[in-house]
N, C-alpha and C. Protein backbone atom coordinates (compact mmCIF):
# COMPACT_ATOMS: atom_id res chain seq x y z
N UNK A 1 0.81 -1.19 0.00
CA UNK A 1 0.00 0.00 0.00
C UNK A 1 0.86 1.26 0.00
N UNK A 2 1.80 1.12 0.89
CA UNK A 2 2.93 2.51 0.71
C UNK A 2 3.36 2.79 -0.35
N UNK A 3 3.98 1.49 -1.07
CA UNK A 3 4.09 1.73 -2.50
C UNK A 3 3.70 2.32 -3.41
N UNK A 4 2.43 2.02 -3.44
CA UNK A 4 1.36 2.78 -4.11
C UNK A 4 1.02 4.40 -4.11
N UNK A 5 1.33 4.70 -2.63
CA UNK A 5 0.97 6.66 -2.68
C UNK A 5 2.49 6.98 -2.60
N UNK A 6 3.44 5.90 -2.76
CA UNK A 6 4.77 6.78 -3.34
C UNK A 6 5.01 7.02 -4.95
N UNK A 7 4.40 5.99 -5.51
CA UNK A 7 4.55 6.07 -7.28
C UNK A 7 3.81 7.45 -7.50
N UNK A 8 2.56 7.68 -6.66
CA UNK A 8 1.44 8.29 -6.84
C UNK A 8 1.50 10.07 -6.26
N UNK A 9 2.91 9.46 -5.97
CA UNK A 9 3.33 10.84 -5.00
C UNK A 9 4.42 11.23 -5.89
N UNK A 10 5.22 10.29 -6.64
CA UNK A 10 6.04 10.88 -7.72
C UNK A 10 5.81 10.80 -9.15
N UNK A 11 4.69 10.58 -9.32
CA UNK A 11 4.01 10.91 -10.56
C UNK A 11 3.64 12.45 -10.41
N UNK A 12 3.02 12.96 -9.36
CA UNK A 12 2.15 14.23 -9.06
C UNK A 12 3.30 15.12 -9.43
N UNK A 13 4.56 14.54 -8.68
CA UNK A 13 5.74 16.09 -8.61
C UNK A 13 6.16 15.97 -10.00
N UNK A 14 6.54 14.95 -10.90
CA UNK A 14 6.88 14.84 -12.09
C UNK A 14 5.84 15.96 -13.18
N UNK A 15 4.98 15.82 -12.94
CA UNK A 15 4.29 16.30 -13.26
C UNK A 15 3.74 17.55 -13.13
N UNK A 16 3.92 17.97 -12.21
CA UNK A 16 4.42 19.59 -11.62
C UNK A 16 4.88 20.26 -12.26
N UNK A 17 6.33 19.56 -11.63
CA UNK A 17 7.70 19.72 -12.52
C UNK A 17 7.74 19.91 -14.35
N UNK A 18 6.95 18.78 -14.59
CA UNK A 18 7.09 19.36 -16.01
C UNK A 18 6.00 20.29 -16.35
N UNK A 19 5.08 20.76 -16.25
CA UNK A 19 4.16 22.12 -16.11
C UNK A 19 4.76 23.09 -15.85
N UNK A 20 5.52 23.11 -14.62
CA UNK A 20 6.39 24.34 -14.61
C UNK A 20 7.48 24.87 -15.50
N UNK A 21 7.96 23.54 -15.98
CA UNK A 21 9.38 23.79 -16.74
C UNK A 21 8.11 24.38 -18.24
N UNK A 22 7.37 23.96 -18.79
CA UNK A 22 6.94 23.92 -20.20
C UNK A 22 6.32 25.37 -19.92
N UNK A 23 5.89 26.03 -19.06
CA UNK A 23 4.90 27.18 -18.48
C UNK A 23 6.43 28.22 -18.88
N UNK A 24 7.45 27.60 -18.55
CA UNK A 24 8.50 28.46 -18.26
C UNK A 24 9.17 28.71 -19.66
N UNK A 25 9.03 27.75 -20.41
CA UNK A 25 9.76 27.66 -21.62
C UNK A 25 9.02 28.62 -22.27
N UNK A 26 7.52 28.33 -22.35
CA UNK A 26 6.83 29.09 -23.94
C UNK A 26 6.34 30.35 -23.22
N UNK A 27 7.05 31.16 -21.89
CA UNK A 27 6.80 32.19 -21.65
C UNK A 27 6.60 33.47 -22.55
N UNK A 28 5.56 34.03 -23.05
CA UNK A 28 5.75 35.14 -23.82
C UNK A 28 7.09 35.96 -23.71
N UNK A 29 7.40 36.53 -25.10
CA UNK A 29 8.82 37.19 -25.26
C UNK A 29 8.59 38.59 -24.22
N UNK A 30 9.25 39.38 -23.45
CA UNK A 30 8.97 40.05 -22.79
C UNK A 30 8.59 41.70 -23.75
N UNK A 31 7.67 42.49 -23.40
CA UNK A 31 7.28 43.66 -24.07
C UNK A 31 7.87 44.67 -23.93
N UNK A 32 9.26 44.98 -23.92
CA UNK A 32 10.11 46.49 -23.78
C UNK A 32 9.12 47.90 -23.50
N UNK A 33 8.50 47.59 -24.81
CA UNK A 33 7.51 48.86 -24.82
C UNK A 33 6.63 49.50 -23.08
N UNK A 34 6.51 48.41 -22.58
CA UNK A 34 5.27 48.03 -21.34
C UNK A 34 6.25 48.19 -20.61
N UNK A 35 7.30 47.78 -20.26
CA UNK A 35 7.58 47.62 -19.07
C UNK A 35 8.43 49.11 -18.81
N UNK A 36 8.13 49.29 -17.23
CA UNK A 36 9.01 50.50 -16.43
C UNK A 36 10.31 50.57 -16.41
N UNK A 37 11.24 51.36 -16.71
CA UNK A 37 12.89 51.45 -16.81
C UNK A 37 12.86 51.62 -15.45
N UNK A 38 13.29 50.74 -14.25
CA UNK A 38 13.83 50.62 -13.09
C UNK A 38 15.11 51.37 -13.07
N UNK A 39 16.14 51.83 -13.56
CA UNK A 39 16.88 52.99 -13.76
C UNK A 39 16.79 53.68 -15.09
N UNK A 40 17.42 55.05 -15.27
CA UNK A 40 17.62 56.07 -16.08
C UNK A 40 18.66 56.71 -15.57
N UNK A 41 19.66 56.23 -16.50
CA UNK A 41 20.86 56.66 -16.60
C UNK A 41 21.75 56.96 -17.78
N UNK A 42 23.38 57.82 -17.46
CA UNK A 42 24.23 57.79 -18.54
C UNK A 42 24.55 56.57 -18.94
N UNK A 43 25.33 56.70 -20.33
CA UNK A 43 25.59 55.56 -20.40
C UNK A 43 27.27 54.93 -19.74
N UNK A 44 28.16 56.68 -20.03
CA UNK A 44 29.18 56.55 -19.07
C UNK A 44 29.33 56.20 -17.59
N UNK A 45 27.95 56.89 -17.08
CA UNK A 45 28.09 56.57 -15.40
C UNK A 45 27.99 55.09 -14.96
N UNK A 46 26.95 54.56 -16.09
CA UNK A 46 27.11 52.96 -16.42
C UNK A 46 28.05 52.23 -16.47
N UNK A 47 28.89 52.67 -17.79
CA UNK A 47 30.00 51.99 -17.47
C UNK A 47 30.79 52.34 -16.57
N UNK A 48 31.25 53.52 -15.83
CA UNK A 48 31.83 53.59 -14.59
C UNK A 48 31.74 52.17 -13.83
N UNK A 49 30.85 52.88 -13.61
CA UNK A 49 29.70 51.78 -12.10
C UNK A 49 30.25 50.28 -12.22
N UNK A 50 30.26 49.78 -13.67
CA UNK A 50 30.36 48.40 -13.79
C UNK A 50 32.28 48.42 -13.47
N UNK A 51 32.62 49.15 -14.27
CA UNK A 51 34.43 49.24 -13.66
C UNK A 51 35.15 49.59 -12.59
N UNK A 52 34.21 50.01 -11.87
CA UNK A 52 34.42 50.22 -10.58
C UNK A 52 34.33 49.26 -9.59
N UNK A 53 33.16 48.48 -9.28
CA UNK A 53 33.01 47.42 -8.71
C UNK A 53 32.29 46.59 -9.56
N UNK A 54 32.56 45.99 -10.38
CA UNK A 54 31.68 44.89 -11.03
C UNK A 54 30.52 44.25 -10.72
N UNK A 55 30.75 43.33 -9.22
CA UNK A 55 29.69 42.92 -9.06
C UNK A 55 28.97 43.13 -7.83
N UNK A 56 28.81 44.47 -7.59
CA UNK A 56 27.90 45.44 -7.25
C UNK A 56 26.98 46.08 -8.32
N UNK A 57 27.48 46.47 -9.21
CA UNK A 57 26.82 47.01 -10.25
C UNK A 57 26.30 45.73 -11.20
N UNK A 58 26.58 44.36 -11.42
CA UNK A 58 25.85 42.98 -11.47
C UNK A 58 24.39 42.93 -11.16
N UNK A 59 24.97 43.09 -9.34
CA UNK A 59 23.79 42.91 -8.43
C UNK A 59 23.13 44.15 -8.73
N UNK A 60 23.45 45.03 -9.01
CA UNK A 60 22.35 46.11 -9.44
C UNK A 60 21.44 46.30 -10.22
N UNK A 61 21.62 46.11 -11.42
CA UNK A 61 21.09 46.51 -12.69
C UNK A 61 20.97 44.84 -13.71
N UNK A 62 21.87 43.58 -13.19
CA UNK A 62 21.09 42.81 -13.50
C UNK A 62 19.82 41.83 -14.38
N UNK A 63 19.19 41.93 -15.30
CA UNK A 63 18.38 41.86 -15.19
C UNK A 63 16.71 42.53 -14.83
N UNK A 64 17.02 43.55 -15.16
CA UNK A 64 16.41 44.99 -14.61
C UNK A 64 16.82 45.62 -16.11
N UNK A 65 15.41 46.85 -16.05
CA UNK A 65 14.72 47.39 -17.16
C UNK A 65 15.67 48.78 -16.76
N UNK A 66 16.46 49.26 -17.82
CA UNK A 66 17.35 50.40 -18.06
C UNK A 66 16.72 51.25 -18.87
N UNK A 67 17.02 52.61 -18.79
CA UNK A 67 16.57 53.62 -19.79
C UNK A 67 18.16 54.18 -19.81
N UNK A 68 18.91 54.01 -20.98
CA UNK A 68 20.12 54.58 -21.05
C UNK A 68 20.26 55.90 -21.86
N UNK A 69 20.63 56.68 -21.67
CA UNK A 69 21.46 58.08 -22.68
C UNK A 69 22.61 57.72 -23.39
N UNK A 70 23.03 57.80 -24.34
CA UNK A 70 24.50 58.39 -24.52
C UNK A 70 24.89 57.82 -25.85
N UNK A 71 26.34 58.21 -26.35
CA UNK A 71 26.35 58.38 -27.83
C UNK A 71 26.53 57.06 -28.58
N UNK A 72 25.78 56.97 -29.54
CA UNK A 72 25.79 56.16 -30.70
C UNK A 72 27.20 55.72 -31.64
N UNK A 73 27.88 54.76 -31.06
CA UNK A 73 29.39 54.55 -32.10
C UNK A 73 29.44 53.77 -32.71
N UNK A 74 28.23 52.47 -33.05
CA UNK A 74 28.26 51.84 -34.07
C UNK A 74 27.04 51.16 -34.32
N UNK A 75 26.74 50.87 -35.55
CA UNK A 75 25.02 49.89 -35.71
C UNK A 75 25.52 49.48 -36.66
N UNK A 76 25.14 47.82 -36.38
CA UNK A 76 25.36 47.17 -37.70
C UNK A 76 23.91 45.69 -37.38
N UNK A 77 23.86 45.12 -38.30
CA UNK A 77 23.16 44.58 -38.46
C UNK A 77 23.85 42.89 -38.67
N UNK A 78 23.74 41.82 -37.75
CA UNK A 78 24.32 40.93 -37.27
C UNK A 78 23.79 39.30 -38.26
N UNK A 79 24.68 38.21 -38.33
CA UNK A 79 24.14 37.25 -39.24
C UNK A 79 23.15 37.25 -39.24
N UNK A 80 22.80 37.25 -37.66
CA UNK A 80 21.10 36.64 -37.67
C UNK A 80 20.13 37.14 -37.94
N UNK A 81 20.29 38.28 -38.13
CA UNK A 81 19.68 40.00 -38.63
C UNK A 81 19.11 40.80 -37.68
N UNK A 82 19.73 40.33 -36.42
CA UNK A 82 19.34 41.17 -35.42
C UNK A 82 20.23 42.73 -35.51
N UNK A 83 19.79 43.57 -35.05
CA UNK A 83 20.71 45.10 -35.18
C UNK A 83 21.29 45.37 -33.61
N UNK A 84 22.26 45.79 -33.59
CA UNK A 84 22.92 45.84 -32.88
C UNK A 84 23.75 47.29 -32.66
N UNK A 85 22.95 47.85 -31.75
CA UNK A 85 23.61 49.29 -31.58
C UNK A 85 24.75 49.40 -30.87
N UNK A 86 25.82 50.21 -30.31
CA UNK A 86 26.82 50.13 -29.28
C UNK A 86 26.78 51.26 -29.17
N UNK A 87 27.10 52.10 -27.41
CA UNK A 87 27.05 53.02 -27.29
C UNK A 87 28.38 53.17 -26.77
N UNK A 88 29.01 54.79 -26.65
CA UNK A 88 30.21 55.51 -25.59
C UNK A 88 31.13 54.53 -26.59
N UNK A 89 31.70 53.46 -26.13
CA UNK A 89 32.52 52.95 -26.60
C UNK A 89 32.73 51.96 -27.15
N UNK A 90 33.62 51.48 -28.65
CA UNK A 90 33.20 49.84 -29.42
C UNK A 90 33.76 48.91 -28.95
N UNK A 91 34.60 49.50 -27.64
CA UNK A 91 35.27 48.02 -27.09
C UNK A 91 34.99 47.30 -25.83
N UNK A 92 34.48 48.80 -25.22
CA UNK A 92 34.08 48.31 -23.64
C UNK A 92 32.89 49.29 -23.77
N UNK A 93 32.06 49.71 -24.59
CA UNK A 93 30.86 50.27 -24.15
C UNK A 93 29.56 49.50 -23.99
N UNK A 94 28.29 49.88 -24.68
CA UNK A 94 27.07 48.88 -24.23
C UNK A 94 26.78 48.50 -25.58
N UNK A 95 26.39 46.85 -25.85
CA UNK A 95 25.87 46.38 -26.69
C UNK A 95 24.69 46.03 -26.86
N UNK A 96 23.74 46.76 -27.29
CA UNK A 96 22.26 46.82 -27.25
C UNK A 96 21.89 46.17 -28.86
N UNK A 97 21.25 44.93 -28.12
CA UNK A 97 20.56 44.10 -29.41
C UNK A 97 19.03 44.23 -29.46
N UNK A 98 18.67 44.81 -30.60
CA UNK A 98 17.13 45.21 -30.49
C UNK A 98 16.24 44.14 -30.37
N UNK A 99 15.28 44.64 -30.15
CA UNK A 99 14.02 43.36 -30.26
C UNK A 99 13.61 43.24 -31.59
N UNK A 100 13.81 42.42 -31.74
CA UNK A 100 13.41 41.68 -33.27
C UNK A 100 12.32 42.08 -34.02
N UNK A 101 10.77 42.18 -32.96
CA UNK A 101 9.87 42.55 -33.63
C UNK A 101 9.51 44.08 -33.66
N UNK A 102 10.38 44.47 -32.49
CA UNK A 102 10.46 46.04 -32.61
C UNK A 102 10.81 46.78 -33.86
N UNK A 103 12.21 46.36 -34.17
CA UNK A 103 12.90 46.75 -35.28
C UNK A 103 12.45 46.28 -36.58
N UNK A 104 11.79 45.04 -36.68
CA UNK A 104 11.06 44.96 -38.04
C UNK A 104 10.06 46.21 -38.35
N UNK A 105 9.76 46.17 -37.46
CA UNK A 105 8.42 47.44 -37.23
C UNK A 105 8.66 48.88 -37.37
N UNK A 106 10.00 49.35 -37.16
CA UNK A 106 10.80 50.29 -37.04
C UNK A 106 12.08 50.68 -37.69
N UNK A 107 11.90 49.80 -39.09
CA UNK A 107 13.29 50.01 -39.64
C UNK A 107 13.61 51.61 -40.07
N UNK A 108 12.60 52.65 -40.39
CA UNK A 108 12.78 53.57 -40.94
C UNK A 108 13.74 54.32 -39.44
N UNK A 109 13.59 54.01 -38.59
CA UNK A 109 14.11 54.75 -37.01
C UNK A 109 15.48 54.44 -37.11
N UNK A 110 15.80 52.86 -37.66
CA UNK A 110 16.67 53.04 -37.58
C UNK A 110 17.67 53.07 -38.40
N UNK A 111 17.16 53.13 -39.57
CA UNK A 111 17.85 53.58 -41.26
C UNK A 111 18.61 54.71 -40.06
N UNK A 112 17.79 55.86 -40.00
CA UNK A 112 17.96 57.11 -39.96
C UNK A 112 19.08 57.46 -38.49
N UNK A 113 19.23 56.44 -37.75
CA UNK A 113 20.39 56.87 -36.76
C UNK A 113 21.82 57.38 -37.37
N UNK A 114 22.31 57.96 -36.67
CA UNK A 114 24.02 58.43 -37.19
C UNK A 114 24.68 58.03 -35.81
N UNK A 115 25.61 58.09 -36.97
CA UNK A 115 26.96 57.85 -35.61
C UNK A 115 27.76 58.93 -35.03
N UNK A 116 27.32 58.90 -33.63
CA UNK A 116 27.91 59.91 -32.85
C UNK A 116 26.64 60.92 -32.39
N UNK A 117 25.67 61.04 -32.62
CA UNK A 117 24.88 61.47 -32.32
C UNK A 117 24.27 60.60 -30.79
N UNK A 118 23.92 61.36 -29.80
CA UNK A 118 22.57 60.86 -28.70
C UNK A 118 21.69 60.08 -28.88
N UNK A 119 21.57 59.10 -28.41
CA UNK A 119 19.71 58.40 -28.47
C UNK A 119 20.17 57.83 -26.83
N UNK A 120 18.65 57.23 -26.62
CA UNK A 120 18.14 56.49 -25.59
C UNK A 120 17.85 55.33 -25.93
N UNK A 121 17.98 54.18 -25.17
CA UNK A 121 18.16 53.16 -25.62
C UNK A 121 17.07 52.59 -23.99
N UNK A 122 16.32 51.95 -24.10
CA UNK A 122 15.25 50.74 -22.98
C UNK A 122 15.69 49.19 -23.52
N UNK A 123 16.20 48.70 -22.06
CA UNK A 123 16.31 47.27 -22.44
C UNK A 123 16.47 46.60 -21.05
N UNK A 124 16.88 45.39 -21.31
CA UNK A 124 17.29 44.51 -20.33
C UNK A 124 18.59 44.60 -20.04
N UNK A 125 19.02 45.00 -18.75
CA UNK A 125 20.63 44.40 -18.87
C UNK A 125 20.80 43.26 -18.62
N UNK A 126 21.66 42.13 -19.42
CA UNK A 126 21.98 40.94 -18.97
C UNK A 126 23.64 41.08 -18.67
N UNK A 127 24.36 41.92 -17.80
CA UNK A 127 25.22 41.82 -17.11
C UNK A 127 26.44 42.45 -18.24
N UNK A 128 28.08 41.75 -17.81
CA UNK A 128 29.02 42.68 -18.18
C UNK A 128 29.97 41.56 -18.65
N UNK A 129 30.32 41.38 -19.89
CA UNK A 129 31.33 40.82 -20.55
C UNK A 129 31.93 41.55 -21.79
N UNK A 130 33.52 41.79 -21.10
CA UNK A 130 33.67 42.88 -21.89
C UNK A 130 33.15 44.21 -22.44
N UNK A 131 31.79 44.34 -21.88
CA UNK A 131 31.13 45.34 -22.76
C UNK A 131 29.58 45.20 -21.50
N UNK A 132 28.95 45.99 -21.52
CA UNK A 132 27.44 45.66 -20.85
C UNK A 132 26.79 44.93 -21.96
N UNK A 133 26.08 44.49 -21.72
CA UNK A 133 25.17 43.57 -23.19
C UNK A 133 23.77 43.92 -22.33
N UNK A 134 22.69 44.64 -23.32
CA UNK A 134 21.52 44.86 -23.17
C UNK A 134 20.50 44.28 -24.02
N UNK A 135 19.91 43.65 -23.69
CA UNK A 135 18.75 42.57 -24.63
C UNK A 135 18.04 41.89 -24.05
N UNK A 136 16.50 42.16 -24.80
CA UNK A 136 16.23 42.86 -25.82
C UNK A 136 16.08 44.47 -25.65
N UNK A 137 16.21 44.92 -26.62
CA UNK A 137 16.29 46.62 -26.30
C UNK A 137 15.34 47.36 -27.57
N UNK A 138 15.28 48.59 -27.08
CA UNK A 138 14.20 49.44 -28.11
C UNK A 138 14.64 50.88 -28.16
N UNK A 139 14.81 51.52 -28.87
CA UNK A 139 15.01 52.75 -29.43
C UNK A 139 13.79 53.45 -28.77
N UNK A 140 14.08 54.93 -27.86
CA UNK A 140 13.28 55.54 -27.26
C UNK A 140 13.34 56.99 -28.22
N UNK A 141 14.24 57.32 -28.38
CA UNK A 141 14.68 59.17 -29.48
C UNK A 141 14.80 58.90 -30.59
């Protein structure tokens, strides 16, 4: 009989378990547009912050919705055809990969960027390698 509400007890969590994992997988892509920039900042004070103490500024910004400033030094458009802005600097500045369906939607915005000029940039930070990497991201100016 024990037997029985143990199979019956790990069938239930298996089963959980995989609901949660599949709930987790086909999560809608997240909406840039919708969501609140939890900071607004430079994009230099940014990178400061991250060269200063790394992973303080990790634990900070994280994963967390950015509204960045600062200058435009390169856009190019990547195999996969994602676009790829970089700001302040091309070696250690921020690499902002747009949202896919944003930028289909928006190519004329971003025909029209120059280099060296200001924009604002909303995204995700996913942390600091070599460079901040922000994605997915959206053109705000």
């Amino acid at each position: 009989m024990k037997i029985k509400y143990a199979i019956i007890l790990v069938v239930i969590v298996i089963a959980v378990g995989a609901g949660i994992g599949l709930k987790m997988f086909f999560k809608p892509h997240a909406n840039i547009n919708r969501l609140k920039a939890e900071y607004k900042l430079d994009a230099s004070s940014l990178i400061s912050e991250f060269e200063q103490d790394e992973n303080s500024a990790t634990t900070k910004y994280s994963e967390k919705v950015l509204e960045i400033n600062g200058e435009l030094k390169s856009k190019t458009k990547m195999q996969n055809g994602i676009d790829l802005l970089i700001l302040e600097d091309e070696m250690q500045g921020i690499s902002c990969q747009l949202d896919s369906s944003w930028a289909s939607a928006n190519q004329p915005i971003i025909q029209s960027l120059e280099i060296g000029r200001s924009i604002t940039i909303k995204g995700i930070c996913k942390g600091y390698l070599m460079e901040i990497k922000v994605s997915p991201a959206i053109i705000l100016n």
